[in-house]
N, C-alpha and C. Protein backbone atom coordinates (compact mmCIF):
# COMPACT_ATOMS: atom_id res chain seq x y z
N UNK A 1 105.67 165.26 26.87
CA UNK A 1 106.84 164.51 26.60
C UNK A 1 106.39 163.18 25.99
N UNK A 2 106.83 162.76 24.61
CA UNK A 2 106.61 161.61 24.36
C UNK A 2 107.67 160.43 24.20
N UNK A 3 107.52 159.57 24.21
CA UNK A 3 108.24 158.89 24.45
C UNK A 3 108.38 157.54 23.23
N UNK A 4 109.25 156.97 22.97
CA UNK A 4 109.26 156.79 21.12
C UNK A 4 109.88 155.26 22.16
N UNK A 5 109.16 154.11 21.29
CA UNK A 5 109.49 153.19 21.81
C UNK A 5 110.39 152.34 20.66
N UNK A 6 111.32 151.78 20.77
CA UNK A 6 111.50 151.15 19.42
C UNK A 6 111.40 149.32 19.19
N UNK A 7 110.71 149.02 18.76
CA UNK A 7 110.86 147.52 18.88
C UNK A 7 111.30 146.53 17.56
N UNK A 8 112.11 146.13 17.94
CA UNK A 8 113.45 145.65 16.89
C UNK A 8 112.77 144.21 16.92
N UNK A 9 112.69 143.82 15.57
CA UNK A 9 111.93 141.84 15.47
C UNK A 9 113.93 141.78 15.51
N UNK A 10 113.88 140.58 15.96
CA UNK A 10 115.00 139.70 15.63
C UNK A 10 114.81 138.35 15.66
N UNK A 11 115.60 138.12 14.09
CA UNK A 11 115.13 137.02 13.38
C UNK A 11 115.55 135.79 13.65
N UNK A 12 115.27 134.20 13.60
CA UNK A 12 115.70 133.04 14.35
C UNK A 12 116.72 132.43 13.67
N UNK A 13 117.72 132.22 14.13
CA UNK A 13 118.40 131.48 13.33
C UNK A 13 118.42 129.93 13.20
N UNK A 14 118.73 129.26 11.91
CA UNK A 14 118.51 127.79 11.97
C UNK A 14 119.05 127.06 13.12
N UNK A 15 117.95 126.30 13.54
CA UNK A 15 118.21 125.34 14.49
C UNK A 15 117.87 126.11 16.44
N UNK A 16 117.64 127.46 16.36
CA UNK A 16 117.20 127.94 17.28
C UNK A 16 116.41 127.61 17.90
N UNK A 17 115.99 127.55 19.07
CA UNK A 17 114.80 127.04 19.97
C UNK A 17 114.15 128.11 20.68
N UNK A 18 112.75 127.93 20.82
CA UNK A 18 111.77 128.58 21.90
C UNK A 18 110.65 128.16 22.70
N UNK A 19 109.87 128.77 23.26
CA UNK A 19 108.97 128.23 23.71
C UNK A 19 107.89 127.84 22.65
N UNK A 20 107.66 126.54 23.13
CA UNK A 20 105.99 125.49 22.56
C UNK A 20 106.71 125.01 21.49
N UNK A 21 107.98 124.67 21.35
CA UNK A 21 108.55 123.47 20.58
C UNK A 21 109.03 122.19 21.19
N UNK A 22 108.72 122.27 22.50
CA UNK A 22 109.44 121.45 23.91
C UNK A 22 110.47 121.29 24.15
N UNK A 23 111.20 122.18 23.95
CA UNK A 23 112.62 122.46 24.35
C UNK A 23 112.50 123.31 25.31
N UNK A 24 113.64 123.81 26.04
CA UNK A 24 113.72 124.71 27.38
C UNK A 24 113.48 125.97 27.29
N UNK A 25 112.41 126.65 26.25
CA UNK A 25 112.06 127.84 26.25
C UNK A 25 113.26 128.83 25.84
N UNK A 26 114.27 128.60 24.96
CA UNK A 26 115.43 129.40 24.33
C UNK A 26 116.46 129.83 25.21
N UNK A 27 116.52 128.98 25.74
CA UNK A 27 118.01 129.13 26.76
C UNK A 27 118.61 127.98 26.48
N UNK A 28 119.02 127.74 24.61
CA UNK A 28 120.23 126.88 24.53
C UNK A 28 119.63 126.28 23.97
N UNK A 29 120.07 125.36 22.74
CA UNK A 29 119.31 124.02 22.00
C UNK A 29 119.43 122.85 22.74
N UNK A 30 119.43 122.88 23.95
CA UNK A 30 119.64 121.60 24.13
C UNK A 30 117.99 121.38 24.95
N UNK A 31 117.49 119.91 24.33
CA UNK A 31 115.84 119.69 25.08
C UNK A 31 116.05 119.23 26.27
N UNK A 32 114.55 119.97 26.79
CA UNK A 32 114.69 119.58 28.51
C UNK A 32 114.29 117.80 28.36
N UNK A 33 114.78 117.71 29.64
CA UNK A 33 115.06 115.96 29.71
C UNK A 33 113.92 115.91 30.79
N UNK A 34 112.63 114.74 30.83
CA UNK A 34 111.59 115.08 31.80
C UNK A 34 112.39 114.22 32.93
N UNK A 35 111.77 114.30 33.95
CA UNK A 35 112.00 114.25 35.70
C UNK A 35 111.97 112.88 35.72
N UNK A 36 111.60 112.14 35.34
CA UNK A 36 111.91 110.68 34.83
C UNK A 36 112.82 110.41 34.69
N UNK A 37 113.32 110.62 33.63
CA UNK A 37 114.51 110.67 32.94
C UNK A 37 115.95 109.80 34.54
N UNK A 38 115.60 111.85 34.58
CA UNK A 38 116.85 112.46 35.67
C UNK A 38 116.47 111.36 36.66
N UNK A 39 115.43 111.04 37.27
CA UNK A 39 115.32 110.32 38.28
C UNK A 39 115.80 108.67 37.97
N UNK A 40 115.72 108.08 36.79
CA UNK A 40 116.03 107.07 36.49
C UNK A 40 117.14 107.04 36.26
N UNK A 41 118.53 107.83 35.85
CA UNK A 41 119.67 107.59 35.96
C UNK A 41 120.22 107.97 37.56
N UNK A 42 119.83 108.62 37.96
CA UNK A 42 119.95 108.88 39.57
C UNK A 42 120.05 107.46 40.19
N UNK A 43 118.27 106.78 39.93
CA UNK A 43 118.46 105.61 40.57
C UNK A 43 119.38 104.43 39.94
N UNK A 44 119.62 104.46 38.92
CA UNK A 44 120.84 103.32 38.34
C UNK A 44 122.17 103.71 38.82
N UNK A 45 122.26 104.75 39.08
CA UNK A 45 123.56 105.02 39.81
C UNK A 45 123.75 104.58 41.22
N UNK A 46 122.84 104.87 42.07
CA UNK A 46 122.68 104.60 43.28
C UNK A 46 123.18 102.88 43.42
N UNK A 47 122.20 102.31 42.40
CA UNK A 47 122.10 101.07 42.12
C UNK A 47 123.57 100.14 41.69
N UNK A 48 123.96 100.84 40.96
CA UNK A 48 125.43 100.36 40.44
C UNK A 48 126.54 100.70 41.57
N UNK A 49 126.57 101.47 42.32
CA UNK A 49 127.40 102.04 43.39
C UNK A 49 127.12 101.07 44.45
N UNK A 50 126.02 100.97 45.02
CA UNK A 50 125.78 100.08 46.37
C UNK A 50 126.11 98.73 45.93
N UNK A 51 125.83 98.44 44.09
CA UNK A 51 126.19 96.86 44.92
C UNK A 51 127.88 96.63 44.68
N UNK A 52 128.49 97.72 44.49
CA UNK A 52 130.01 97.31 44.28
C UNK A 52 130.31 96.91 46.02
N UNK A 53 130.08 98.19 46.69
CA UNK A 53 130.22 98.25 47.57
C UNK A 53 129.57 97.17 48.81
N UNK A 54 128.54 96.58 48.40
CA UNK A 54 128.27 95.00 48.72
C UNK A 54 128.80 94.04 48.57
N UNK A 55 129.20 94.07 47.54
CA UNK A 55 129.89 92.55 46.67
C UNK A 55 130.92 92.42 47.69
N UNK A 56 130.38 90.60 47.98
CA UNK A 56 131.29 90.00 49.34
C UNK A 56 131.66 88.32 48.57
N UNK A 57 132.75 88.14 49.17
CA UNK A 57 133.12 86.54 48.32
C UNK A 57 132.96 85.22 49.45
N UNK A 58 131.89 85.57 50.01
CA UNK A 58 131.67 84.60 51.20
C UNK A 58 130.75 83.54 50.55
N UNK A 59 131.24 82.14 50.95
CA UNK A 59 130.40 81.37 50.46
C UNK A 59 130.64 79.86 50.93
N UNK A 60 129.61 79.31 50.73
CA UNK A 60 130.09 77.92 51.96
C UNK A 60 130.38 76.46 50.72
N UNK A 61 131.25 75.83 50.56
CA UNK A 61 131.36 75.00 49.84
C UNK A 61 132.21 73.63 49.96
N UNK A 62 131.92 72.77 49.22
CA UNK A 62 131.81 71.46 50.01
C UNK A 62 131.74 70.12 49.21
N UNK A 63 131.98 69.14 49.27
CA UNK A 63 131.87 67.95 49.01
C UNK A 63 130.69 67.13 49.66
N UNK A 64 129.83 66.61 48.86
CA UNK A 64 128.64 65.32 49.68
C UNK A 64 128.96 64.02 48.82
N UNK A 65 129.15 62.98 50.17
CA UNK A 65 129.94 61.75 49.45
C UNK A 65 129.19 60.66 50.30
N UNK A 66 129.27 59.78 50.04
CA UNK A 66 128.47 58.30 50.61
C UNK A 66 129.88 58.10 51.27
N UNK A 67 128.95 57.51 52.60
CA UNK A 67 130.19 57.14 54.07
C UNK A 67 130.74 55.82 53.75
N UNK A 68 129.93 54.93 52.73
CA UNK A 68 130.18 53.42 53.07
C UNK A 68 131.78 53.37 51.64
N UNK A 69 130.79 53.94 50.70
CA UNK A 69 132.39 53.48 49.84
C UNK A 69 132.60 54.56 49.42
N UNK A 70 132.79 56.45 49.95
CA UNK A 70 133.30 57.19 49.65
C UNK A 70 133.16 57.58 48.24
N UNK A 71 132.41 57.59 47.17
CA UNK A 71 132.27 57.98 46.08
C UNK A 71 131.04 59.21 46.63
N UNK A 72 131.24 60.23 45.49
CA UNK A 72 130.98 61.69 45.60
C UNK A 72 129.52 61.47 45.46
N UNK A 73 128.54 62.07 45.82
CA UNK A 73 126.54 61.83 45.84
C UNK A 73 126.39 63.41 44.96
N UNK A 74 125.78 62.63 43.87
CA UNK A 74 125.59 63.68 42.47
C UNK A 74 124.28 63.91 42.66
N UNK A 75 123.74 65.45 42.77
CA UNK A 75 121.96 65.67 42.76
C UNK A 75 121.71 65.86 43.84
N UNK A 76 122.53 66.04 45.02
CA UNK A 76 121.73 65.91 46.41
C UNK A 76 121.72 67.69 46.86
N UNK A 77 120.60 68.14 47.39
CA UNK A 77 120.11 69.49 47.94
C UNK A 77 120.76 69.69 49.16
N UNK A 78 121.73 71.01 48.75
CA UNK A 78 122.14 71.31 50.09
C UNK A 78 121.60 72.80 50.52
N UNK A 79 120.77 72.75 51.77
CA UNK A 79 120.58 73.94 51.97
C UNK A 79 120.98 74.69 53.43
N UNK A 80 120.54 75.88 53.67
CA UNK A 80 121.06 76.27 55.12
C UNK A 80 119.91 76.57 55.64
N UNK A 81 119.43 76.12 56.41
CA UNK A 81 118.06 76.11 57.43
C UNK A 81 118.18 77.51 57.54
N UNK A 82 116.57 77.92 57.70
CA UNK A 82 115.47 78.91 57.99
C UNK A 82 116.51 80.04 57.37
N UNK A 83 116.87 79.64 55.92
CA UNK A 83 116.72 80.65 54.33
C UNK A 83 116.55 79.49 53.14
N UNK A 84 116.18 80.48 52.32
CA UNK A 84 115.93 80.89 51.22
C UNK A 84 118.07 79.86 50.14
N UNK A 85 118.33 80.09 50.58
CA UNK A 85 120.20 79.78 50.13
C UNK A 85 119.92 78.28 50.46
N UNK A 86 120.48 77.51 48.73
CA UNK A 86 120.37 76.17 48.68
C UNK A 86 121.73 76.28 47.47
N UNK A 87 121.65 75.18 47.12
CA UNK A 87 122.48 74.31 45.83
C UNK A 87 122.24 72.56 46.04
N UNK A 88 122.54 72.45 44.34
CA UNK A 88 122.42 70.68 44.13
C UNK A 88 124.08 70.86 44.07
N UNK A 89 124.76 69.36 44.28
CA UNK A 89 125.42 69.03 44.33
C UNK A 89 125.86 68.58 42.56
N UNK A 90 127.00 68.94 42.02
CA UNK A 90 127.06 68.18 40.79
C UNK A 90 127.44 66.90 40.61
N UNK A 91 127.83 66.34 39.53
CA UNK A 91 128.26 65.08 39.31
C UNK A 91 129.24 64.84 40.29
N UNK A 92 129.99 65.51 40.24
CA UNK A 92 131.39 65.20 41.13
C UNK A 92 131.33 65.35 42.70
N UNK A 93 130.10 65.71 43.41
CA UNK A 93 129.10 65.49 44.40
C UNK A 93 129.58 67.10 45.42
N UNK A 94 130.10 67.81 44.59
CA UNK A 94 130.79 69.27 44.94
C UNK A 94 129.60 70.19 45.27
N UNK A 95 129.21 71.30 46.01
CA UNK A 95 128.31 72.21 46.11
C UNK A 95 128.80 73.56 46.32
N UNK A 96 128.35 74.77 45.75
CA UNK A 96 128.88 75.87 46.55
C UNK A 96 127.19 76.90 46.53
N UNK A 97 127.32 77.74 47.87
CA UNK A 97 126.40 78.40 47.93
C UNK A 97 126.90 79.91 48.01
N UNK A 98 126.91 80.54 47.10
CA UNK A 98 127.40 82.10 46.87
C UNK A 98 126.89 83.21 47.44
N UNK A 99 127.39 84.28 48.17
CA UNK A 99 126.84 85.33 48.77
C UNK A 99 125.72 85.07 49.99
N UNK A 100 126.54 84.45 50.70
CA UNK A 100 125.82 83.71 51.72
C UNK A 100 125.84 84.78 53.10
N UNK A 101 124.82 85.55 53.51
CA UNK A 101 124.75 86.14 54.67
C UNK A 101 125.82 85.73 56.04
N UNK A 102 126.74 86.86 56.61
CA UNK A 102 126.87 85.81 57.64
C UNK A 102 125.98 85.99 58.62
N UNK A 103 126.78 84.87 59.73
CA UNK A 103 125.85 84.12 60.42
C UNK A 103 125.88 82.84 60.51
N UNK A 104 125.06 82.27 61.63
CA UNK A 104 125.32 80.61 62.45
C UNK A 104 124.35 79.71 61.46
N UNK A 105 124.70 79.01 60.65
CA UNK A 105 123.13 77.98 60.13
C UNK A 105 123.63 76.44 60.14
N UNK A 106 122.65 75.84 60.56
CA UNK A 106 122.37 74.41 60.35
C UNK A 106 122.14 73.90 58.53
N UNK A 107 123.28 73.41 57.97
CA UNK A 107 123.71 73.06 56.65
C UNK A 107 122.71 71.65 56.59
N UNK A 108 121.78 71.28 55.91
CA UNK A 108 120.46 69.96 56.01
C UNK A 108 121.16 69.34 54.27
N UNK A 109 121.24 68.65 54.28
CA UNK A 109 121.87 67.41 52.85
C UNK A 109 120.68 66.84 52.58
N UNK A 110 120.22 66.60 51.65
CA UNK A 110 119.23 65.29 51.09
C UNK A 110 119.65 65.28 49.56
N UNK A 111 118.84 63.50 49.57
CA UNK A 111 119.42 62.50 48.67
C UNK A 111 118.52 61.92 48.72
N UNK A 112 118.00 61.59 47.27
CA UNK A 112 117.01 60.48 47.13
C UNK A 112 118.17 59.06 47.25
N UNK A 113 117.40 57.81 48.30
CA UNK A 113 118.58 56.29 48.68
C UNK A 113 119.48 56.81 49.94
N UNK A 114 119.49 58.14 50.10
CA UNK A 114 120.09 58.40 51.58
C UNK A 114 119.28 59.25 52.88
N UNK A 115 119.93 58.84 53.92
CA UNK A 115 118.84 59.84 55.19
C UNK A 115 119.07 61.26 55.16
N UNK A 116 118.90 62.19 55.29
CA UNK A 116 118.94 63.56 55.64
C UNK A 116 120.16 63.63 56.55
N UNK A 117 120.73 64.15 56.30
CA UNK A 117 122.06 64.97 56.89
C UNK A 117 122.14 66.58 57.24
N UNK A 118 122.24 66.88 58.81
CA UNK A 118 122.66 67.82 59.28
C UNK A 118 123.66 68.21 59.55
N UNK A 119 124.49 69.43 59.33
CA UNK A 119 125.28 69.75 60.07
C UNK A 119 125.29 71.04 60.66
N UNK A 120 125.47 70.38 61.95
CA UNK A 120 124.90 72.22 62.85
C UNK A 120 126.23 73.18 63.25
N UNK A 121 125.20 74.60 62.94
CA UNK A 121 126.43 75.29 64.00
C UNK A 121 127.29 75.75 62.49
N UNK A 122 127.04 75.76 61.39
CA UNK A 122 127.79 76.39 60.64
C UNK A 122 127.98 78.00 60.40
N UNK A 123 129.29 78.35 60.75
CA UNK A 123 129.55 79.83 61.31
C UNK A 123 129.93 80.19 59.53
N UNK A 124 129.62 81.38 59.19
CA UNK A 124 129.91 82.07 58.11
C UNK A 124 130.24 83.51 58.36
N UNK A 125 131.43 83.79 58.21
CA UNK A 125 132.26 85.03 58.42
C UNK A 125 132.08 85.91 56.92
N UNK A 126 132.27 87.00 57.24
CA UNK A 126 131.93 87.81 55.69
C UNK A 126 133.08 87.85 55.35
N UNK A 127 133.37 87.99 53.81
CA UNK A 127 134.61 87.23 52.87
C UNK A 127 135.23 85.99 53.02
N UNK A 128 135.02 85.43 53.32
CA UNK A 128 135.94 83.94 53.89
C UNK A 128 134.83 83.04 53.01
N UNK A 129 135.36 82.03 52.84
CA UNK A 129 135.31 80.37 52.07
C UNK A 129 135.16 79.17 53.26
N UNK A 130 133.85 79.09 53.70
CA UNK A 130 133.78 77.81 54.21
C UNK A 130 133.48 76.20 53.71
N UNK A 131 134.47 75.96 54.12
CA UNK A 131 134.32 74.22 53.49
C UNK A 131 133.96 73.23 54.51
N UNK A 132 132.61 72.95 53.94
CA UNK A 132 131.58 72.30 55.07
C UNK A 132 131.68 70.42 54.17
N UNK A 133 132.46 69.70 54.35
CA UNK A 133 132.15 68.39 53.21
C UNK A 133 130.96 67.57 54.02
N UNK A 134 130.04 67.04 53.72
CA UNK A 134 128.67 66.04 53.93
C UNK A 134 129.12 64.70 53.85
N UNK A 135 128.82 63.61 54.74
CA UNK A 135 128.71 62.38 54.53
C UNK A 135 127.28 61.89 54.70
N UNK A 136 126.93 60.49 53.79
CA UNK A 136 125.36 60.16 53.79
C UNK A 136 125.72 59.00 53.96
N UNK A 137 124.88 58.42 54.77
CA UNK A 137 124.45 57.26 55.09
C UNK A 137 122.78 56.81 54.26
């Protein structure tokens, strides 16, 4: 019994893909995308998602003004003890510190011509606007 094999070429059509052109081996023109790729929009997504879902409008803000004749102290450093979270004060002697962890902190003022200013015990609630105003002596 023999057996008659038949083997049919079939021919490529333009724009066809196969293997060792680096495309996905002819399952579709479309090129494989490397693991990189995929992994780097993965992580920008992740990335873009968590911080919506972070984004908080808590922030502590304030006036620093001289005690003797009440005009506003332009340039002076306000920060919140044991972090990293500061601001200068502008001309108009205004400060705000944005995306401020909550939590209890001691608010420290300095001024070059004035003493250091504490104010302790500053409570920061998540979303809320605290208005902490500074006086310098």
């Amino acid at each position: 019994m023999r057996r008659a094999f038949l083997l049919a070429r079939v021919p490529r059509s333009v724009g066809a893909t196969g293997p060792g052109d680096g495309t996905t081996g002819g399952h579709g023109n479309h090129p494989s995308k490397p693991p990189i790729f995929l992994t780097a929009v993965l992580l920008l997504c992740v990335l873009l998602f968590s911080g919506v879902s972070a984004q908080t409008t808590t922030r502590i803000t304030g006036l620093v003004f001289d005690r003797e004749d009440g005009q506003p102290v332009a340039s002076a450093t306000v920060m919140l003890s044991g972090s990293s979270f500061g601001a200068i004060t502008d001309a108009n002697g205004r400060y705000r510190l944005e995306s401020t962890p909550a939590g209890t902190y001691d608010l420290t003022v300095t001024a070059v011509g004035y003493d250091t200013a504490v104010v302790r015990s500053v409570t920061v609630l998540a979303d809320v606007t605290v208005r902490c105003p500074v006086e310098l002596t």
